[in-house]
Protein backbone atom coordinates (compact mmCIF):
# COMPACT_ATOMS: atom_id res chain seq x y z
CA UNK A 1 -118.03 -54.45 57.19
CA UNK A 2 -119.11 -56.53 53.95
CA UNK A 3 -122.53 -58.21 55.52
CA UNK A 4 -123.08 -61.78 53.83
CA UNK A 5 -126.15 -63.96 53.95
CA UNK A 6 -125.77 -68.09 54.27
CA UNK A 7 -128.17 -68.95 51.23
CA UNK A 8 -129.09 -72.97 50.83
CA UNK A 9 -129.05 -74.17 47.42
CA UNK A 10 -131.02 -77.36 45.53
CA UNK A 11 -128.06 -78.79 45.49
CA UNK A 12 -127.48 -79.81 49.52
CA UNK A 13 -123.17 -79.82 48.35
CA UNK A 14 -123.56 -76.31 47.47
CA UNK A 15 -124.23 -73.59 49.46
CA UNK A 16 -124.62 -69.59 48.16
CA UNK A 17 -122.60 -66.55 50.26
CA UNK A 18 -124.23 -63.11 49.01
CA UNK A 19 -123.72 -59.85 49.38
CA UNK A 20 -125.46 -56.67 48.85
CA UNK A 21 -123.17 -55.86 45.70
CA UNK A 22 -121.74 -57.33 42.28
CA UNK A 23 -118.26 -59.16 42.83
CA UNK A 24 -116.70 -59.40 39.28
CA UNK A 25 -117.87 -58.97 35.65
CA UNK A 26 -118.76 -62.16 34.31
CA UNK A 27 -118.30 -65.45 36.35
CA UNK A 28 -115.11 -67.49 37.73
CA UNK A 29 -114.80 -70.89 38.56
CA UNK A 30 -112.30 -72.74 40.82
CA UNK A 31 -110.82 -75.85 41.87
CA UNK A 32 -107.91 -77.20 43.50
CA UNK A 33 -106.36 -77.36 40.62
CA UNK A 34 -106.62 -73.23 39.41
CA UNK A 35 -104.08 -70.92 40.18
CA UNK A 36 -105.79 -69.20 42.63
CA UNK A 37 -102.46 -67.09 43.52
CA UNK A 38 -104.24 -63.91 42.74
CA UNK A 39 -107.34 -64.50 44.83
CA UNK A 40 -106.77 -64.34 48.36
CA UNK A 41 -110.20 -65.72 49.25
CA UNK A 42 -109.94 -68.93 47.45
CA UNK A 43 -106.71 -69.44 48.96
CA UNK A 44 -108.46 -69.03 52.50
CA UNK A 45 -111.19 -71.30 51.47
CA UNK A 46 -109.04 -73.92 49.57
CA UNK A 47 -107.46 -73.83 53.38
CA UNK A 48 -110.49 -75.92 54.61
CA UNK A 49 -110.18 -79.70 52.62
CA UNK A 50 -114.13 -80.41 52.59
CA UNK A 51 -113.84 -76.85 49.91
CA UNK A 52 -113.78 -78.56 46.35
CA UNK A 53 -115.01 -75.99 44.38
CA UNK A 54 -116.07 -72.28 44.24
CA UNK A 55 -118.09 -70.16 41.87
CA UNK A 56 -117.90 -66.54 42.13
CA UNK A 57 -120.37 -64.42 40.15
CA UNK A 58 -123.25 -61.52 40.06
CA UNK A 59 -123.20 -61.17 43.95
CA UNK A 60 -122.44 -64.53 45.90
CA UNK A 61 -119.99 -66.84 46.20
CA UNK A 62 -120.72 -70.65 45.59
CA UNK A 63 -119.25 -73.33 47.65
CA UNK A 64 -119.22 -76.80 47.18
CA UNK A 65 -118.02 -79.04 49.72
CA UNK A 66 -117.17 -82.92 50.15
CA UNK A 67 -119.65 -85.22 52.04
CA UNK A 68 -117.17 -85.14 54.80
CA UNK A 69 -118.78 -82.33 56.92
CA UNK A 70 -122.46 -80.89 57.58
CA UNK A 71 -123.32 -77.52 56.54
CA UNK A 72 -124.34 -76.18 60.43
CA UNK A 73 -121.00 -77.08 61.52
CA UNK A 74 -119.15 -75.03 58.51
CA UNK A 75 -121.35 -72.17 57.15
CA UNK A 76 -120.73 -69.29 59.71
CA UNK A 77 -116.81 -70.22 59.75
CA UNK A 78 -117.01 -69.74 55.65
CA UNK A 79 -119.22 -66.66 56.33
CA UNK A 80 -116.83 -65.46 58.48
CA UNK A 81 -114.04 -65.59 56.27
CA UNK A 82 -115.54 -64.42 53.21
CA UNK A 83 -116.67 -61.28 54.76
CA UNK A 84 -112.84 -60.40 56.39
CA UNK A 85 -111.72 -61.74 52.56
CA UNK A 86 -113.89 -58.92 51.22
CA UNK A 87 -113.47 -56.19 53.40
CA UNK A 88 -109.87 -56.51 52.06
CA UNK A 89 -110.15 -57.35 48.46
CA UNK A 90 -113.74 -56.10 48.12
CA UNK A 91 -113.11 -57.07 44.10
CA UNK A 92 -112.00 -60.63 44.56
CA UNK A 93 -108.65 -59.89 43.17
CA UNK A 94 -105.83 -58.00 44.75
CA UNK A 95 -103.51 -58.13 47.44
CA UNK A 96 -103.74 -60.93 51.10
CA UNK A 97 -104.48 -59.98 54.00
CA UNK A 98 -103.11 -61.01 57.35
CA UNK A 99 -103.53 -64.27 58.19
CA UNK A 100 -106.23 -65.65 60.65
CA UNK A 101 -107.13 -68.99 62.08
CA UNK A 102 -110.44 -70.16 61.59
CA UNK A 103 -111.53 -73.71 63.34
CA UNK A 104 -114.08 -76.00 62.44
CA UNK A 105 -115.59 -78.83 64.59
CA UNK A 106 -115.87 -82.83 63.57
CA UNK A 107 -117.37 -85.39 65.53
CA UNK A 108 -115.28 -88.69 65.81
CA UNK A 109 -116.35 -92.19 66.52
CA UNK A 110 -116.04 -91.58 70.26
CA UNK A 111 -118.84 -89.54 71.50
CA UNK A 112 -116.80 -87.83 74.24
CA UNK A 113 -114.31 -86.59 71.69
CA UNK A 114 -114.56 -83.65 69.38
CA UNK A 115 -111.91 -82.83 67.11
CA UNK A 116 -111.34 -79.07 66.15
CA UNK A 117 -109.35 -78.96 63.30
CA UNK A 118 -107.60 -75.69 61.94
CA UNK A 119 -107.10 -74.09 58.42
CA UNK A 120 -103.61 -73.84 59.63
CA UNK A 121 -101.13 -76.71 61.10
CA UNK A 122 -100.84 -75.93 64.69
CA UNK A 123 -97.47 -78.56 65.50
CA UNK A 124 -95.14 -81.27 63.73
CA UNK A 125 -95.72 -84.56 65.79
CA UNK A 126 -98.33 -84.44 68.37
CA UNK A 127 -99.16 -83.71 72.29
CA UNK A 128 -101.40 -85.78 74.51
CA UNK A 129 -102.75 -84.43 78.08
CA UNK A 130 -104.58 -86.50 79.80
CA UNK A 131 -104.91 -84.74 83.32
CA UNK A 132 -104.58 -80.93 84.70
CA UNK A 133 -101.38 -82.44 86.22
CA UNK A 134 -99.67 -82.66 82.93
CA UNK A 135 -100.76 -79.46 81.54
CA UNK A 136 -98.56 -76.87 83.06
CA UNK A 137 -96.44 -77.19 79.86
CA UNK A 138 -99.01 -77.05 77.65
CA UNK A 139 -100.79 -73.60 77.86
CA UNK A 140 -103.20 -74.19 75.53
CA UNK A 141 -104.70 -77.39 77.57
CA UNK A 142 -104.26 -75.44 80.85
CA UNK A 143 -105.68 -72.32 79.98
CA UNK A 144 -108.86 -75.25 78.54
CA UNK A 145 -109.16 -76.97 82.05
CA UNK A 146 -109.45 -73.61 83.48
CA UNK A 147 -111.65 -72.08 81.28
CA UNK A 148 -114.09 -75.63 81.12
CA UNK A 149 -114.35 -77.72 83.87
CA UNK A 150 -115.79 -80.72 82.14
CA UNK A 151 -112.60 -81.11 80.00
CA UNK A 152 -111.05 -84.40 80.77
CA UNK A 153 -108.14 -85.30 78.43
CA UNK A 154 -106.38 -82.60 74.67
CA UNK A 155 -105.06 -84.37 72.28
CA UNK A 156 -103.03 -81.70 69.56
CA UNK A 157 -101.46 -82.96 66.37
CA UNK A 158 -101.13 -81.81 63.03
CA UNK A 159 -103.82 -79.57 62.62
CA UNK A 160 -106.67 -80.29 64.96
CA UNK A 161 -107.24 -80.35 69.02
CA UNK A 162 -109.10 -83.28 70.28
CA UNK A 163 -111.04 -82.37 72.99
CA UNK A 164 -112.20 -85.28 75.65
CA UNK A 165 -115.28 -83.93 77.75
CA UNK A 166 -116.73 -85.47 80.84
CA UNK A 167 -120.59 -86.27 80.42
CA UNK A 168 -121.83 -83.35 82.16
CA UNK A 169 -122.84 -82.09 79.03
CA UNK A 170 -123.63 -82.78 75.53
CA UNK A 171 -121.27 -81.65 72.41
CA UNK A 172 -123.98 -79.50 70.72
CA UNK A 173 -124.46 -77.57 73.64
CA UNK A 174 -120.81 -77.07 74.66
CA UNK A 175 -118.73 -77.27 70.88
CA UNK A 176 -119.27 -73.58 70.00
CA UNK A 177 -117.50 -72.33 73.33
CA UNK A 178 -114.29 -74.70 72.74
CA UNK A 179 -114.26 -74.17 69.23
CA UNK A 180 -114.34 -69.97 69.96
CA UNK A 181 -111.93 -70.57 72.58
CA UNK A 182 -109.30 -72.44 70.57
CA UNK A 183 -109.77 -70.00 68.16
CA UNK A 184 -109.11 -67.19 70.07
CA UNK A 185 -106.35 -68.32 71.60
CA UNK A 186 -104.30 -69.12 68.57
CA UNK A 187 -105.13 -65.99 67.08
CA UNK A 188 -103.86 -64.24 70.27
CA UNK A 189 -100.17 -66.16 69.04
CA UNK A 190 -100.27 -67.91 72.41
CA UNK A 191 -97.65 -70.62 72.40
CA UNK A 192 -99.38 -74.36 72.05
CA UNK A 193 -96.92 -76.06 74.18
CA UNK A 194 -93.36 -75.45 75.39
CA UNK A 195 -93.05 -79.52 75.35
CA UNK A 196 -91.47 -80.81 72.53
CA UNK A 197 -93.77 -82.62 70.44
CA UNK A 198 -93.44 -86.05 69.70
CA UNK A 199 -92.82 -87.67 66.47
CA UNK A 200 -95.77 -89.56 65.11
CA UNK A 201 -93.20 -91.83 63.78
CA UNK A 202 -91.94 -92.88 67.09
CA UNK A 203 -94.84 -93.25 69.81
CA UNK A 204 -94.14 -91.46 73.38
CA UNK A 205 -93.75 -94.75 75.47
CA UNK A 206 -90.44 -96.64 75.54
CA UNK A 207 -91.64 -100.06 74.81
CA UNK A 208 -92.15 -98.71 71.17
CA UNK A 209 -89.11 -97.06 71.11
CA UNK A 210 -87.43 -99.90 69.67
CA UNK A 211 -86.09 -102.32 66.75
CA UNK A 212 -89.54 -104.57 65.76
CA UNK A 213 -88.41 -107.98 64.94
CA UNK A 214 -89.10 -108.93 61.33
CA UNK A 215 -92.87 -110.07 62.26
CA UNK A 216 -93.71 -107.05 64.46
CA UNK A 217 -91.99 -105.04 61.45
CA UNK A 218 -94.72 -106.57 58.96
CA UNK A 219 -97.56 -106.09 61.14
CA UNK A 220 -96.39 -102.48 62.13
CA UNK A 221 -96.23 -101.82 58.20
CA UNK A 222 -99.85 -102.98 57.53
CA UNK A 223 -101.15 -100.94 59.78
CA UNK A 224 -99.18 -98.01 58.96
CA UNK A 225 -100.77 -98.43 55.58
CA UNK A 226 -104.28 -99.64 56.02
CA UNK A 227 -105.23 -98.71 59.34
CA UNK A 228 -103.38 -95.43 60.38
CA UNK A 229 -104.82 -93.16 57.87
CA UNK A 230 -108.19 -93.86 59.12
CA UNK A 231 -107.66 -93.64 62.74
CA UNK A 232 -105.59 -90.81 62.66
CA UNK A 233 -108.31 -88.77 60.06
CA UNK A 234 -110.67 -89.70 63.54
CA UNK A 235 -108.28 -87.69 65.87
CA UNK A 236 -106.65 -90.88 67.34
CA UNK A 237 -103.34 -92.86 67.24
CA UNK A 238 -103.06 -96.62 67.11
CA UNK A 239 -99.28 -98.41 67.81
CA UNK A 240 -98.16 -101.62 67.79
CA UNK A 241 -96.82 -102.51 71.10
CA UNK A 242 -96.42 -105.86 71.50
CA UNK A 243 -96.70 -109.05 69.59
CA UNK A 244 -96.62 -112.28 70.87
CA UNK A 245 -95.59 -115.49 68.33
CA UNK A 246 -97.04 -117.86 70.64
CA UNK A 247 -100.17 -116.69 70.72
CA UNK A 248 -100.56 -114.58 67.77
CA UNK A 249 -102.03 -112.25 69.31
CA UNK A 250 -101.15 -108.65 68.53
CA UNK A 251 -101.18 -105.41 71.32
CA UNK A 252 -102.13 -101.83 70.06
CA UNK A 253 -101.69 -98.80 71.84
CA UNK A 254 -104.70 -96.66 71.77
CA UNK A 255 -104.23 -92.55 71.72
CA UNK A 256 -106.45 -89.63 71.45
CA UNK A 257 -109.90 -89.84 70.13
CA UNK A 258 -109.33 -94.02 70.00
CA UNK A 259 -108.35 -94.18 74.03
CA UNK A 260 -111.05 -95.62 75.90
CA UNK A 261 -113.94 -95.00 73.04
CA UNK A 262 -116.42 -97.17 73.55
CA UNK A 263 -115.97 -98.37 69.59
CA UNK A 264 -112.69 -99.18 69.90
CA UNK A 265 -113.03 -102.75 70.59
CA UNK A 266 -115.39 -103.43 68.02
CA UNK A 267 -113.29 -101.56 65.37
CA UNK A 268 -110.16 -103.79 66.15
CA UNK A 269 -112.06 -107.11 66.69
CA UNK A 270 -114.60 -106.26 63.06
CA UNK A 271 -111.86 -103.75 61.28
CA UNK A 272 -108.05 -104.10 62.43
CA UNK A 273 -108.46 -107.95 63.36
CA UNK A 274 -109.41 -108.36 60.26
CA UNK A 275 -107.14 -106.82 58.29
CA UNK A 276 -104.16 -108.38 60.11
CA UNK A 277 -105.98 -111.98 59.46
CA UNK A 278 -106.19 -111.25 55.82
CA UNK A 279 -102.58 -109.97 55.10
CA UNK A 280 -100.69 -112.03 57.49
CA UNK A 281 -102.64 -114.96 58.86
CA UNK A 282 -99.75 -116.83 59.79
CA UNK A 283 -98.63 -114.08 62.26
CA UNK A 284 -102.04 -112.73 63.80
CA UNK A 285 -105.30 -114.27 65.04
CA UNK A 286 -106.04 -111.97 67.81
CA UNK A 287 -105.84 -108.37 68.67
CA UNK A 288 -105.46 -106.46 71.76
CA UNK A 289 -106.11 -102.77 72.62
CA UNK A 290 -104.69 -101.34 75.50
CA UNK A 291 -105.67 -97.24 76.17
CA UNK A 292 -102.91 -94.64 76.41
């Protein structure tokens, strides 16, 4: 097996992969916008979306990433790859290998929540399990409950698990386990969930499964637009559920990394309230969260 050592650079965006021989004659240089379609390792790399650039030359590999994600959470999932990537194509170019998942971790804004996103999407809509109760058809958050006891609540959508821990621990001395875990099992093929998923375009509980009236319809479409994005990049969900005239006062459902983080009210009274005030102050002058 092709042995590669993690090499920091000046530059703290760029970090050097070598190996203990010469890759290609001369240098190459990728973004996302080469045709990498050739180059099995870029795709795989390209895979992760903190990966803006690579630089292949003499005998390393260059990475670049976005400011989005440290180093110690990335470099021995990049290592990993590249070293598979070159067992197979030990010249760069030639033909893909089989496909693996490889997982990184994320912190979110709620401290009990880590998200563990894949190079891969995992499911169309999204899952929530917020007790062992619920899990039975869900295999990956039952086999997680019985493998970690101080698992409280999965979240699964697009491409990332949210993981909700009790505080009998700390993240850094717990993440590597769930992350190898999660990895292992979807490499195994095990099924995700038998449930069907639900749409992120129509929330799981009833009261949202409904016609908004022309107000509720505006404020839904701000958020959608301004807020969503955000919250959702953070392994969470926000809804609106309610909205009442009277009062102006507007009711969110929290899901996933947002549900009962201790931020949350502070990022709809400083961030969401705000928003809502300055698109449609005739509607909204208060907002409500309720957990999911």
């Amino acid at each position: 097996m092709r042995q590669i050592i993690i090499e920091p650079t000046e530059n703290p965006k760029v970090m050097k992969f070598v190996t203990d021989y010469n890759l290609i004659p001369g240098s190459l240089e990728l973004d996302r916008a080469s045709d990498i379609s050739e180059i099995p390792l870029a795709q795989e790399l390209f895979n992760y979306p903190f990966v803006n650039r690579i630089f292949i030359t003499a005998n390393f590999i260059a990475v670049a990433k976005e400011d989005t994600v440290e180093w110690e959470h990335v470099s021995e999932s990049l290592k990993n790859i590249i070293e598979d990537e070159l067992l197979a194509n030990p010249r760069i170019y030639l033909q893909k290998k089989k496909e693996n998942y490889q997982i990184y971790s994320e912190m979110t804004p709620n401290p009990a929540v880590m998200k563990f996103i894949s190079s891969k999407m995992l499911m169309d809509g999204f899952i929530e399990v917020k007790s062992r109760e619920e899990a039975d058809a869900v295999p990956l958050a039952k086999e997680l409950y019985e493998a970690f006891d101080f698992v409280k609540e999965i979240y699964v959508s697009d491409n990332f698990v949210a993981v909700t821990k009790d505080g009998q621990f700390e993240w850094h001395e717990i993440m590597a386990q769930v992350r190898t875990f999660i990895a292992e099992f979807l490499q195994a093929g095990k099924t995700i969930s038998t449930a069907e998923p639900h749409n992120h375009e129509s929330p799981m509980l009833k009261i949202i499964n409904r016609e908004y009236t022309d107000d509720e319809q505006k404020i839904s479409d701000i958020l959608n637009e301004y807020v969503a994005p955000a919250v959702e990049n953070d392994g969470g969900k926000i809804s609106l559920i309610e909205y009442d005239g009277e009062s102006k006062t507007a009711r969110m459902l929290l899901q996933g990394a947002c549900s009962g983080c201790p931020s949350s009210t502070a990022t709809l009274k400083n961030g969401i309230q705000n928003i809502l005030k300055q698109f449609v102050p005739e509607l909204v002058e208060t907002v409500e969260a309720v957990n999911g």
